[in-house]
Protein backbone atom coordinates (compact mmCIF):
# COMPACT_ATOMS: atom_id res chain seq x y z
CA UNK A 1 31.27 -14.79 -19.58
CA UNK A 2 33.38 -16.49 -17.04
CA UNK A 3 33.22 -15.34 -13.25
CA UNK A 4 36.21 -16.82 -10.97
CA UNK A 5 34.08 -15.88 -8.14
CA UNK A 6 31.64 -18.38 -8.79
CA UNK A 7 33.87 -20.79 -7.24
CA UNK A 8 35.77 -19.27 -4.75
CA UNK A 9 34.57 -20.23 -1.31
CA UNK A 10 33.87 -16.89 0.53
CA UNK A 11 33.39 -16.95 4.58
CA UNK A 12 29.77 -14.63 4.51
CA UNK A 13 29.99 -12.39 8.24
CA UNK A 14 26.97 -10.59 8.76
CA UNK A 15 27.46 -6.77 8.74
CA UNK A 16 23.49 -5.57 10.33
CA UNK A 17 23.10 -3.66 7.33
CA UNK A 18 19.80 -4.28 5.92
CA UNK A 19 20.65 -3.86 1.56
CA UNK A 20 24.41 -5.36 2.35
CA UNK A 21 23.96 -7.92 4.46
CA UNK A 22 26.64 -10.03 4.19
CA UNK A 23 30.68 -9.46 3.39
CA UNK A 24 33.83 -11.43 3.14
CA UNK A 25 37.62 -10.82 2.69
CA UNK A 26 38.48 -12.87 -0.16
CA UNK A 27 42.29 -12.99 -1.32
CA UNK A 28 42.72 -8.97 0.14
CA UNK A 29 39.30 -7.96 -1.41
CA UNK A 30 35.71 -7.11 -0.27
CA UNK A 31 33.40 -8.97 -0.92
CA UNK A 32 29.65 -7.55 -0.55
CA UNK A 33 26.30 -8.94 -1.33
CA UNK A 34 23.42 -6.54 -1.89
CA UNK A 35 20.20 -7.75 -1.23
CA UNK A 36 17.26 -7.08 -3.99
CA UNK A 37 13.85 -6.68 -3.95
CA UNK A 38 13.35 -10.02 -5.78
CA UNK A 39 11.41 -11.03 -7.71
CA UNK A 40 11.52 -7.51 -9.29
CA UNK A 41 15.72 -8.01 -9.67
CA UNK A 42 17.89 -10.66 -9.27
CA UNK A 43 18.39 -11.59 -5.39
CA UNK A 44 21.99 -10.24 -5.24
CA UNK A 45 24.37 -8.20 -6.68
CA UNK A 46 28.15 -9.17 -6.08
CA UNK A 47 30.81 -6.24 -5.70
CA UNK A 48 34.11 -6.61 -4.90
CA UNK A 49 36.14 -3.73 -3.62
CA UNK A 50 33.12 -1.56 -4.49
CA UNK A 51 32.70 -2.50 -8.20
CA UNK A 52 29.72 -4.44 -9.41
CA UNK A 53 30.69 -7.93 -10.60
CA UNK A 54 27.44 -9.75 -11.47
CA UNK A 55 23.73 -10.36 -10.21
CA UNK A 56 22.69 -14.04 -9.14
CA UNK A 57 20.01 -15.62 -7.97
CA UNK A 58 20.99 -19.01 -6.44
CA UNK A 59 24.12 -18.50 -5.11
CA UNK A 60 26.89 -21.22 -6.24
CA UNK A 61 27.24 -24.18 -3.59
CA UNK A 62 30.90 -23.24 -2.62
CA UNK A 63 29.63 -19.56 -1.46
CA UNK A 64 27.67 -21.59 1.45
CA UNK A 65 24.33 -19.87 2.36
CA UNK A 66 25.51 -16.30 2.53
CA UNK A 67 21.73 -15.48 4.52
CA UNK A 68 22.18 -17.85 7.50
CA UNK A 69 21.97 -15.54 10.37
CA UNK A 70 24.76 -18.10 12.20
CA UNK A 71 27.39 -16.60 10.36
CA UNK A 72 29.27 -14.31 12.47
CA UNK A 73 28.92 -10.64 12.85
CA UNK A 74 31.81 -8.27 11.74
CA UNK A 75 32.73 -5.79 13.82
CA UNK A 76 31.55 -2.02 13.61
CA UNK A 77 34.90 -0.51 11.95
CA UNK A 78 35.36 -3.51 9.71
CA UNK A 79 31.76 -3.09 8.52
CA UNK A 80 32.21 0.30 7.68
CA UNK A 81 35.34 -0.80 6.04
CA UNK A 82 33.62 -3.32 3.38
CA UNK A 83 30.63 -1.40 3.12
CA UNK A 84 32.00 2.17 2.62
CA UNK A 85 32.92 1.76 -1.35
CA UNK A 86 28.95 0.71 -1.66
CA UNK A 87 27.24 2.92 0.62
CA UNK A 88 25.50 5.11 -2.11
CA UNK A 89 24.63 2.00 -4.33
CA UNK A 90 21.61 0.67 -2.35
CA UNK A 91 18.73 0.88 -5.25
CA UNK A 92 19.34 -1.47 -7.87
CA UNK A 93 21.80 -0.51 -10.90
CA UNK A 94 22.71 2.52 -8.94
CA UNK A 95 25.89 1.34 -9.22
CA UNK A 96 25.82 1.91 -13.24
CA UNK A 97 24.35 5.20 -13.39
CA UNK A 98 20.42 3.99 -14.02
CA UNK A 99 19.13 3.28 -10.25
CA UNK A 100 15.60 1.81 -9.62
CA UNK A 101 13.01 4.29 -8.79
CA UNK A 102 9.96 1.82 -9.04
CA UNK A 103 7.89 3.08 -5.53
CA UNK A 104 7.00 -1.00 -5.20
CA UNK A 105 10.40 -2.42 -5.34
CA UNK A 106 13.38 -0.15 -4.78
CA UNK A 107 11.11 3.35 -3.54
């Protein structure tokens, strides 16, 4: 399956939100990384708008490096903004109905 997202080239701010650290406004849309317990799950899970488009490890060269802490911080209403849609999706596969609830990785 193809992803277009794979090569879009999003501008990561840092939202101080420990499981979504990162977001970007891509073409109108949200754009949040979750952070995983790895190696347990894949490092992130992609969702855009608040839906769940993939899981990655590496992230694609065009994304950047979506963890480097000099990316700038967004500001307190626009994190709530991008984060809002994902809030209750913080243990992996919440977002499909079948959330983590291994104590060691997700408890």
């Amino acid at each position: 399956m193809a992803y277009p997202e794979l090569n879009a080239r999003p501008r990561w701010s840092r939202t101080g939100d420990p499981h979504f650290p990162v977001a970007a406004s891509v073409d109108g849309s949200w754009w949040v990384l979750r952070l995983n317990c790895f190696p347990d799950h894949p490092l992130w899970t992609l969702f855009v708008d608040g839906l769940r488009r993939f899981d990655i490890d590496d992230t694609p060269p065009e994304w950047g490096k979506p963890s480097d802490h000099s990316a700038p911080p967004l500001e307190s209403a626009t994190v709530e903004e991008s984060l809002r849609p994902v809030r209750n999706f913080v243990a992996y596969a919440s977002e499909i109905g079948d959330p983590c609830d291994n104590p060691f990785c997700c408890g």
